[in-house]
Protein backbone atom coordinates (compact mmCIF):
# COMPACT_ATOMS: atom_id res chain seq x y z
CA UNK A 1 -25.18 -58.28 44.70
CA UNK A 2 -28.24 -57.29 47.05
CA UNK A 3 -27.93 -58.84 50.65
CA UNK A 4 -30.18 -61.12 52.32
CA UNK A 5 -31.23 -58.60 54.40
CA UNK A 6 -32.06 -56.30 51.97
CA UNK A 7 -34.84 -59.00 49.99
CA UNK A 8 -35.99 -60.15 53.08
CA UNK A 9 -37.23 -56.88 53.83
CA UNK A 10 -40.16 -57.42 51.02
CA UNK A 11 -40.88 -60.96 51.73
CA UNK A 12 -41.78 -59.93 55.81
CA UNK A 13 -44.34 -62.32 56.29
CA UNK A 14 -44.20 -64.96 53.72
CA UNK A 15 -42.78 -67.93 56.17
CA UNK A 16 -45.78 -67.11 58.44
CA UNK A 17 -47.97 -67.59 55.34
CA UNK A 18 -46.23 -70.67 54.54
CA UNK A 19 -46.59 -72.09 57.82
CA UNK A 20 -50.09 -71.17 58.01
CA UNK A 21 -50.64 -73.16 54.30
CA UNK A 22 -48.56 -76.01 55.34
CA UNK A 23 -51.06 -76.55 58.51
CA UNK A 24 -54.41 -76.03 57.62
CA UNK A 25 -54.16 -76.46 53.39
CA UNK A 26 -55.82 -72.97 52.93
CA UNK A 27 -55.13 -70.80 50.24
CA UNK A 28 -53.80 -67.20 50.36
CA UNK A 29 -56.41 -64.89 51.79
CA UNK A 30 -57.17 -61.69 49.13
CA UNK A 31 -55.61 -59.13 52.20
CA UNK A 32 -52.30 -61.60 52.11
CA UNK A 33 -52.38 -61.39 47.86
CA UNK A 34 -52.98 -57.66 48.11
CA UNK A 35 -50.15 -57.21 50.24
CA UNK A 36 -47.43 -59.12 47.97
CA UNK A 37 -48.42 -57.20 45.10
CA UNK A 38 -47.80 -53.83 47.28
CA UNK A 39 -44.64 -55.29 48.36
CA UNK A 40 -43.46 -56.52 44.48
CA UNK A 41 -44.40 -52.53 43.42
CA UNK A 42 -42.00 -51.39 46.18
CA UNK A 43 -39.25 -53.52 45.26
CA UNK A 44 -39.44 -52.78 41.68
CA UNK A 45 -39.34 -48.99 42.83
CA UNK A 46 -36.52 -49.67 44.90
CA UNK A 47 -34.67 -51.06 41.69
CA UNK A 48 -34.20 -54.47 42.66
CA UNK A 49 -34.92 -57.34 39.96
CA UNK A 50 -37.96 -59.81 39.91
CA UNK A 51 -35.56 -62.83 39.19
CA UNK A 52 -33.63 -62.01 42.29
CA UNK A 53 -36.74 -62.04 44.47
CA UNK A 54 -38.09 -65.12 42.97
CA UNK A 55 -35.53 -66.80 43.44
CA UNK A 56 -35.75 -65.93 47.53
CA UNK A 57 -39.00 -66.87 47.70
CA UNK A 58 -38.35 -70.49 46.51
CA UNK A 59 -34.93 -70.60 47.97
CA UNK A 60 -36.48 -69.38 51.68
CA UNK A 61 -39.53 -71.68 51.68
CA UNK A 62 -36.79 -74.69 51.27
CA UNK A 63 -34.83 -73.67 54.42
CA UNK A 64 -38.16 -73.21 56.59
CA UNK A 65 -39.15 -76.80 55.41
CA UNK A 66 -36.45 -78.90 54.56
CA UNK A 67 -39.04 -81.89 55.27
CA UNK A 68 -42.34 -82.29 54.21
CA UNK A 69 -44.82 -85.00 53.60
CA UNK A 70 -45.81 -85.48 49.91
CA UNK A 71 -49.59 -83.41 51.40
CA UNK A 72 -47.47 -80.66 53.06
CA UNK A 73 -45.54 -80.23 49.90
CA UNK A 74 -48.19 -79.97 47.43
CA UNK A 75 -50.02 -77.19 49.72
CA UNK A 76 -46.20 -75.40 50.38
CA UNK A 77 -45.97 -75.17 46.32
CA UNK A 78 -49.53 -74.50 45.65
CA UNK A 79 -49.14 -70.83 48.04
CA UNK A 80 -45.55 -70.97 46.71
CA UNK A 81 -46.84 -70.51 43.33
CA UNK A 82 -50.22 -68.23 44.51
CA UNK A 83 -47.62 -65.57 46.60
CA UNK A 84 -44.40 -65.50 43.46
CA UNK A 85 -47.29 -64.79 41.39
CA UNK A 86 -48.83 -61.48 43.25
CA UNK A 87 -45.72 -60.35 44.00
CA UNK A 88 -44.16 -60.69 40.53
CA UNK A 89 -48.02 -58.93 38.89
CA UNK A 90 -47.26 -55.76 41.40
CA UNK A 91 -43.41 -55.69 40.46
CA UNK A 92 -44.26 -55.92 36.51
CA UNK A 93 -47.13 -53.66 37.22
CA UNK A 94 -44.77 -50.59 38.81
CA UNK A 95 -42.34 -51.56 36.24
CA UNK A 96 -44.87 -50.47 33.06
CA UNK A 97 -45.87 -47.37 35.33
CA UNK A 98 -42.30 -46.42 35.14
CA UNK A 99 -41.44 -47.12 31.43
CA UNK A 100 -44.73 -45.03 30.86
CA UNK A 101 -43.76 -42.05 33.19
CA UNK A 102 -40.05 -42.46 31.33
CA UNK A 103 -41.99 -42.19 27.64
CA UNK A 104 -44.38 -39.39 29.04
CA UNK A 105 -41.18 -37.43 30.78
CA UNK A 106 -39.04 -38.17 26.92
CA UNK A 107 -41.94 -36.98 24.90
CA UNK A 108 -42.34 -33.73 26.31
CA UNK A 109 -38.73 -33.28 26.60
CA UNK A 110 -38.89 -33.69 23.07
CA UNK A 111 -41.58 -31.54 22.26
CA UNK A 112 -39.94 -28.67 24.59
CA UNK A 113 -37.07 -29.20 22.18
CA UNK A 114 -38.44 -29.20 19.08
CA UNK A 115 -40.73 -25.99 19.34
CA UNK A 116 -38.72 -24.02 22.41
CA UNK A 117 -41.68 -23.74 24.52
CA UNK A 118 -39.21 -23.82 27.97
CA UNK A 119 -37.14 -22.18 30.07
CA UNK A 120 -33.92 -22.97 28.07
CA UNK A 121 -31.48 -23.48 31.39
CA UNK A 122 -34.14 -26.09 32.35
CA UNK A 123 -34.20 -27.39 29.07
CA UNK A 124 -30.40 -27.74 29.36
CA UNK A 125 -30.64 -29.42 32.44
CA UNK A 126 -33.59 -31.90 31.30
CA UNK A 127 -31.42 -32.82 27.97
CA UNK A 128 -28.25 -34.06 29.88
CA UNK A 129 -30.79 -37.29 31.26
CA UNK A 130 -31.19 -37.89 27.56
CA UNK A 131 -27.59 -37.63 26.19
CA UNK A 132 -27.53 -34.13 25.09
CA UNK A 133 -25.12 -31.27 25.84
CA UNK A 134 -26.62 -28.16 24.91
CA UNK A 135 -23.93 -25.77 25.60
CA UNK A 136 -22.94 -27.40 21.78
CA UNK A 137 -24.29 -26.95 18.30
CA UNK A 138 -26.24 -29.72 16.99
CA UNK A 139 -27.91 -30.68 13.54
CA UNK A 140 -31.01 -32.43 13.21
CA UNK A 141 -32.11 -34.72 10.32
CA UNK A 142 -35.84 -35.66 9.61
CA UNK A 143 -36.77 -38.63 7.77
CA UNK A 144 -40.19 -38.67 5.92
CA UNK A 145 -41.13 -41.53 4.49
CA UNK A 146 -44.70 -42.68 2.90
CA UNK A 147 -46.04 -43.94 5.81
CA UNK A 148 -45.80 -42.27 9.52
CA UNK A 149 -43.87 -43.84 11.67
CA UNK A 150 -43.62 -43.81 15.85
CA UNK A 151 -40.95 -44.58 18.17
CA UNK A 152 -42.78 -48.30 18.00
CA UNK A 153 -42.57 -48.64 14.69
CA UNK A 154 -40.18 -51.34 12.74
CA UNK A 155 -38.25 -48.68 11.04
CA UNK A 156 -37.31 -46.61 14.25
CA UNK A 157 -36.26 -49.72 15.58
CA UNK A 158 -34.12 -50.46 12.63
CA UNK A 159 -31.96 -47.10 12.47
CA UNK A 160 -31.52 -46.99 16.28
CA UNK A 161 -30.49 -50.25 16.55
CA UNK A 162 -27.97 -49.49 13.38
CA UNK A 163 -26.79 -46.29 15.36
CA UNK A 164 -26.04 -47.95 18.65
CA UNK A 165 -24.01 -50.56 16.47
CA UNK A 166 -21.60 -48.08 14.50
CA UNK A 167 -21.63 -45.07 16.85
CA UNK A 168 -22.07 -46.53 20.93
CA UNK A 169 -22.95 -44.37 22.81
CA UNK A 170 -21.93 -40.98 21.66
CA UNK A 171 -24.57 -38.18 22.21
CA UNK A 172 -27.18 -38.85 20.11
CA UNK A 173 -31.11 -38.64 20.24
CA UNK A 174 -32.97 -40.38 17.83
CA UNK A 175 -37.07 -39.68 17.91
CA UNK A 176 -40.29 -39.36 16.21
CA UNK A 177 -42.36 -36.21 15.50
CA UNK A 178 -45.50 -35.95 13.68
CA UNK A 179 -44.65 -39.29 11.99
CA UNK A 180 -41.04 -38.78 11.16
CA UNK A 181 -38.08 -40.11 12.14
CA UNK A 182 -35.94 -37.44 13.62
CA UNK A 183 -32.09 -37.36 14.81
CA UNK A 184 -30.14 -34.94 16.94
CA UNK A 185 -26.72 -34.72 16.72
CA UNK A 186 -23.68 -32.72 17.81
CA UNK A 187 -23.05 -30.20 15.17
CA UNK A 188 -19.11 -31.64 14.24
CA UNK A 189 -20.39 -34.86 13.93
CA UNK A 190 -21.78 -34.78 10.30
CA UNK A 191 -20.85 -38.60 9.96
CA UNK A 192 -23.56 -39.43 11.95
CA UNK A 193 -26.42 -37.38 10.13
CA UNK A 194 -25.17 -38.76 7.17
CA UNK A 195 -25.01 -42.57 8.42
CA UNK A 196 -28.77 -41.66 9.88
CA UNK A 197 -30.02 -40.36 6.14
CA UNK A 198 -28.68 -43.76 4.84
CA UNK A 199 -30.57 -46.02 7.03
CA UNK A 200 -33.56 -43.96 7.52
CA UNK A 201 -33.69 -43.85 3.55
CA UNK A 202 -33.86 -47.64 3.46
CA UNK A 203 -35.83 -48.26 6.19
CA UNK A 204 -38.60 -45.91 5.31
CA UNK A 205 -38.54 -48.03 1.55
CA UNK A 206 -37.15 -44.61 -0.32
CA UNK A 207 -38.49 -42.20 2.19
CA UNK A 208 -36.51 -38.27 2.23
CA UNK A 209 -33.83 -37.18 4.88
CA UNK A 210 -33.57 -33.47 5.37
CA UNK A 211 -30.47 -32.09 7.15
CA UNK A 212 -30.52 -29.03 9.06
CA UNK A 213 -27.22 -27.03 9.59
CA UNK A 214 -25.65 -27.04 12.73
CA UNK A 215 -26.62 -23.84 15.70
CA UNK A 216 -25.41 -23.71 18.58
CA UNK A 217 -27.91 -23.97 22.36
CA UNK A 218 -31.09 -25.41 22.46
CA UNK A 219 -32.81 -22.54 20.34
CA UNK A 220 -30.09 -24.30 18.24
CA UNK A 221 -31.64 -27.16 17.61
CA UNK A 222 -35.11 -25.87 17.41
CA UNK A 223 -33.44 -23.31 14.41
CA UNK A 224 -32.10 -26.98 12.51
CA UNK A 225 -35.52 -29.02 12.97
CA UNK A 226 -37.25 -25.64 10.95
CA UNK A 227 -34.43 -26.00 8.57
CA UNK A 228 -34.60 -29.43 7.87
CA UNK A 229 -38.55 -29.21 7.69
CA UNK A 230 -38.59 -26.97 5.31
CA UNK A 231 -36.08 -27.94 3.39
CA UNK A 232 -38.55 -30.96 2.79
CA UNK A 233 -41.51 -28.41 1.80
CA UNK A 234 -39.64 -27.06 -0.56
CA UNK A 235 -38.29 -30.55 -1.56
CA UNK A 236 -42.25 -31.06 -2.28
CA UNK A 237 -43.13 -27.72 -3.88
CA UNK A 238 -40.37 -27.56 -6.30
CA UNK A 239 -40.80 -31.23 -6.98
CA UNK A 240 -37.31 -32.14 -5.94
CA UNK A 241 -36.73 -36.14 -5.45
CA UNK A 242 -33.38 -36.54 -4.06
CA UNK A 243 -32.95 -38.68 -1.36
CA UNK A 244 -31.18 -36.61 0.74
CA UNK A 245 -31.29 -32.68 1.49
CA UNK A 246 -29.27 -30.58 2.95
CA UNK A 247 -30.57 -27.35 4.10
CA UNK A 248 -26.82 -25.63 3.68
CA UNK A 249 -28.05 -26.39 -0.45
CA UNK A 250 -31.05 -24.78 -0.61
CA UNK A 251 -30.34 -21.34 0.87
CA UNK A 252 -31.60 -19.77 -1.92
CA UNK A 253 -35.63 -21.00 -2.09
CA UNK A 254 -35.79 -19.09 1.16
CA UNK A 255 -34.10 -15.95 -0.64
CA UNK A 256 -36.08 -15.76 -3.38
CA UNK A 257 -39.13 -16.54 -1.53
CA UNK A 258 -38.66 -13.69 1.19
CA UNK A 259 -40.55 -11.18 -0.68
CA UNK A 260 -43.77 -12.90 -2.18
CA UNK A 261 -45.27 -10.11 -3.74
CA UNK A 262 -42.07 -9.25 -6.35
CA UNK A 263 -41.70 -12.91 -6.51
CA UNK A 264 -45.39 -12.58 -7.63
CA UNK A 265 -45.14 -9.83 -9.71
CA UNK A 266 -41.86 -11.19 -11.77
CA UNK A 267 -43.88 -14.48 -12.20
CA UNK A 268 -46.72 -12.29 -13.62
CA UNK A 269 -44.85 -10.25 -15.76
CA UNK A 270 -42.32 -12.85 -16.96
CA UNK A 271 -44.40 -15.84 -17.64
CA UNK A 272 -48.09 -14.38 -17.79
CA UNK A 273 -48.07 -14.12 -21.37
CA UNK A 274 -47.68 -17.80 -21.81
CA UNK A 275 -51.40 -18.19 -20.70
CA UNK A 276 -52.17 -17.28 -24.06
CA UNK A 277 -50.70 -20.28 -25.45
CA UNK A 278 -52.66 -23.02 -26.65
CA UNK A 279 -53.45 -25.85 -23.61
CA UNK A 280 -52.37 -22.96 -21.35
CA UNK A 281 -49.21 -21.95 -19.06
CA UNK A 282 -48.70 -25.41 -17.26
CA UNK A 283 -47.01 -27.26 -20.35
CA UNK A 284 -44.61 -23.97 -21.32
CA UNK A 285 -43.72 -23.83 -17.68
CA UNK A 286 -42.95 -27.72 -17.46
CA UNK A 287 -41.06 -27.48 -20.38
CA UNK A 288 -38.56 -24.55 -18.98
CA UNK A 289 -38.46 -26.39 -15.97
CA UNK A 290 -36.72 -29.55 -17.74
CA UNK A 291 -34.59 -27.39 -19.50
CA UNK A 292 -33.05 -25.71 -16.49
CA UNK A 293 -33.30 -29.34 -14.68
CA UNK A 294 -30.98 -30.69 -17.59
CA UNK A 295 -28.43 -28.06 -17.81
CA UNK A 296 -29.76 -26.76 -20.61
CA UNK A 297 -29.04 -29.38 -22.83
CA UNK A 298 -32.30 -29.81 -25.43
CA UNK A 299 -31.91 -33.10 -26.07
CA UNK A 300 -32.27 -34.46 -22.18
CA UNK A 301 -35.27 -32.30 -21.47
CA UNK A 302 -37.19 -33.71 -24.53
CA UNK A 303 -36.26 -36.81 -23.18
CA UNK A 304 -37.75 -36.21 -19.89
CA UNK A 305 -40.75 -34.90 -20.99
CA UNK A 306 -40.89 -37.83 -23.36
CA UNK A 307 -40.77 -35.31 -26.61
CA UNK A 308 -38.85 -35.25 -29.88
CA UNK A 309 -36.29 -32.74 -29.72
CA UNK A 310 -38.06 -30.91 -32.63
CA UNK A 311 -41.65 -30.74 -30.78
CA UNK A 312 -39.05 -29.48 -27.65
CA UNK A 313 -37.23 -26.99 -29.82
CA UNK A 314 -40.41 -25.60 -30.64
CA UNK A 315 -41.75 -25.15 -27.47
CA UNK A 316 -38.68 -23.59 -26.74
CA UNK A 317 -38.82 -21.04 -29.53
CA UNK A 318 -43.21 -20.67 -28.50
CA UNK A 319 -42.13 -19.78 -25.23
CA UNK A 320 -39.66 -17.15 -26.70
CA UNK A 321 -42.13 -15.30 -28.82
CA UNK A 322 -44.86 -15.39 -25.83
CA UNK A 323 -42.62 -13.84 -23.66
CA UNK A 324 -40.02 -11.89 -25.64
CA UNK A 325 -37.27 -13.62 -23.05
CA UNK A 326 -35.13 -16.68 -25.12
CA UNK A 327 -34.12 -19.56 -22.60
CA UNK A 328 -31.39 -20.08 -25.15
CA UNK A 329 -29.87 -16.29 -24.52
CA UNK A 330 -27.75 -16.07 -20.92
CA UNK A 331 -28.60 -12.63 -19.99
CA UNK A 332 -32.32 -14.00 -19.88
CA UNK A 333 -32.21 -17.40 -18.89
CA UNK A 334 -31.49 -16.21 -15.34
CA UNK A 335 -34.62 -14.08 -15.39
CA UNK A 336 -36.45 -17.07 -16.67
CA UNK A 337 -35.25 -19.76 -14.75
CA UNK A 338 -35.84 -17.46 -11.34
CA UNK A 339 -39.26 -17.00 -12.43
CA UNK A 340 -40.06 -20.96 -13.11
CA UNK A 341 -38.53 -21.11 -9.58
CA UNK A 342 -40.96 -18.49 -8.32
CA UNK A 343 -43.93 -20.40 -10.25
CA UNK A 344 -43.64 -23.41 -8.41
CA UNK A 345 -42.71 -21.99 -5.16
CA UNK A 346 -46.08 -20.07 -5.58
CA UNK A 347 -47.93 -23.02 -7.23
CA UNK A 348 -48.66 -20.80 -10.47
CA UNK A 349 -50.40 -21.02 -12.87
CA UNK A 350 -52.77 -23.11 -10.38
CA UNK A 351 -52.94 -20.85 -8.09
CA UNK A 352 -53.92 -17.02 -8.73
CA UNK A 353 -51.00 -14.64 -7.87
């Protein structure tokens, strides 16, 4: 509990105001004002609480007038109420300076973090202040939902607050970047990613939850974040709607997608031909596309694609005789399906290869 001694440090002055009131009726002067809101911004600096003070101003204008006339009383309260209330605007005021400076000092951190832009032992030393160990490997998970959200927003609120409930306070940073939800967390600790995607998932009304795998440092993390981001590019390229990605899953988009130009040239040389068909390329390549998507199994992929299986079988057996590969036949239905792959990574036949 803070002493006497210590509070009455920031009230210097205030009886001789009182006194001053109590004579002559006047009301607080705008130096005397001035000076308890300087006075409430050093004792919210100095960490101690505005109900504490308060509750010395009222409780030391009773001991220096234990008796007053019904006049002296009203005037007592009246600068009563004039000095709690400059002292209590410059102690809320220093207060919102701080929780800004605190939001400005985590933001950057944050950005430092994400994209690696400092010295990583200060980076270390910055991320212990807000619960991180670097010297581990960590995973990160982004959430994108329809709408952007900030660290304000309803649905940050949500997961953090569902976090804190099932996890405490083990090390974990939960954040927003460019309008997703992000969360950092030690690299063992899967359970936690995977309670994240969950509530991220609901609270973004169906949003997607990438997962990064987990790298050690803080280039670490930075490596994860890429992961996870572009596991949800290629979530969006390839037209892939499940809730929840993990980067681990789709090692091999990046593969194939290392060398564009003999991507580009198997797409050309593998599918071309199917420009020739009537309506164009789009509808063949849609159609392989549900076939791979359904295991292969004719039926389901007519379904999708809302056809008869005969109308499907004969796309099938169109795209055969286009391209002299049969999606029916093993030994091409890798070199088919790769291609389809390589189509929509490249956005063909929209897009000129």
């Amino acid at each position: 509990m803070v002493g006497r001694e210590i509070l009455d440090e920031y009230l210097e002055g205030y009886p001789r105001i009182l006194a001053e009131v109590c004579a002559t009726g006047r009301r607080l002067t705008r130096d005397e004002l001035d000076s308890l809101r300087a006075r409430g911004e050093r004792a919210a600096e100095a960490g101690l609480g505005l109900r504490t003070l308060v509750r010395r101003h009222l409780s030391m204008a009773r001991e220096s007038w234990p008796t007053l006339s019904a006049t002296e009383g009203d005037r007592v309260l009246a600068a009563v109420e004039q000095a709690i209330d400059a002292f209590a605007e410059g102690h809320e005021w220093a207060q919102r300076l701080a929780v800004r400076k605190e939001e400005a000092a985590r933001r950057e951190f944050i950005d430092d973090l994400l994209y690696g832009r400092s010295d990583l032992g200060r980076l270390a030393a910055r991320a212990e202040r807000f619960g991180l160990l670097l010297s581990r490997a960590h995973a990160v998970a982004v959430a994108q939902g329809g709408k952007a959200v900030e660290d304000t927003h309803p649905a940050t609120r949500q997961v953090e607050s569902a976090l804190v409930g099932r996890f405490g306070q083990r090390r974990i940073l939960l954040t927003t970047k460019d309008g997703r939800l992000i969360c950092i967390a030690p690299g063992d600790q899967d359970d936690v990613l995977a309670f994240f995607a969950k509530q991220a998932y609901a609270a973004t009304d169906g949003g997607q939850i990438a997962i990064g795998r987990p790298h050690p440092g803080a280039g670490g993390v930075v490596h994860s974040y890429e992961e996870a981001l572009n596991a949800l590019d290629l979530a969006d390229r390839l037209e892939i709607d499940d809730p929840v990605l993990r980067a681990a899953d789709l090692l091999v988009y990046p593969v194939l997608a290392r060398d564009r130009q003999a991507m580009a040239d198997l797409v050309q040389n593998t599918l071309g031909p199917l420009r020739a068909a009537r309506g164009g390329a789009q509808p063949l390549v849609d159609t392989l596309t549900a076939y791979f998507d359904s295991g292969c199994v004719a039926a389901e992929a007519a379904r999708r694609l809302n056809l008869s299986v005969r109308a499907f079988t004969y796309r099938l057996e169109r795209i055969h005789k286009l391209t002299g590969a049969d999606p029916a036949d093993p030994v091409h239905r890798y070199t088919l399906q790769t291609s389809v792959i390589g189509a929509r990574l490249l956005g063909w036949p929209d897009n000129d290869l």
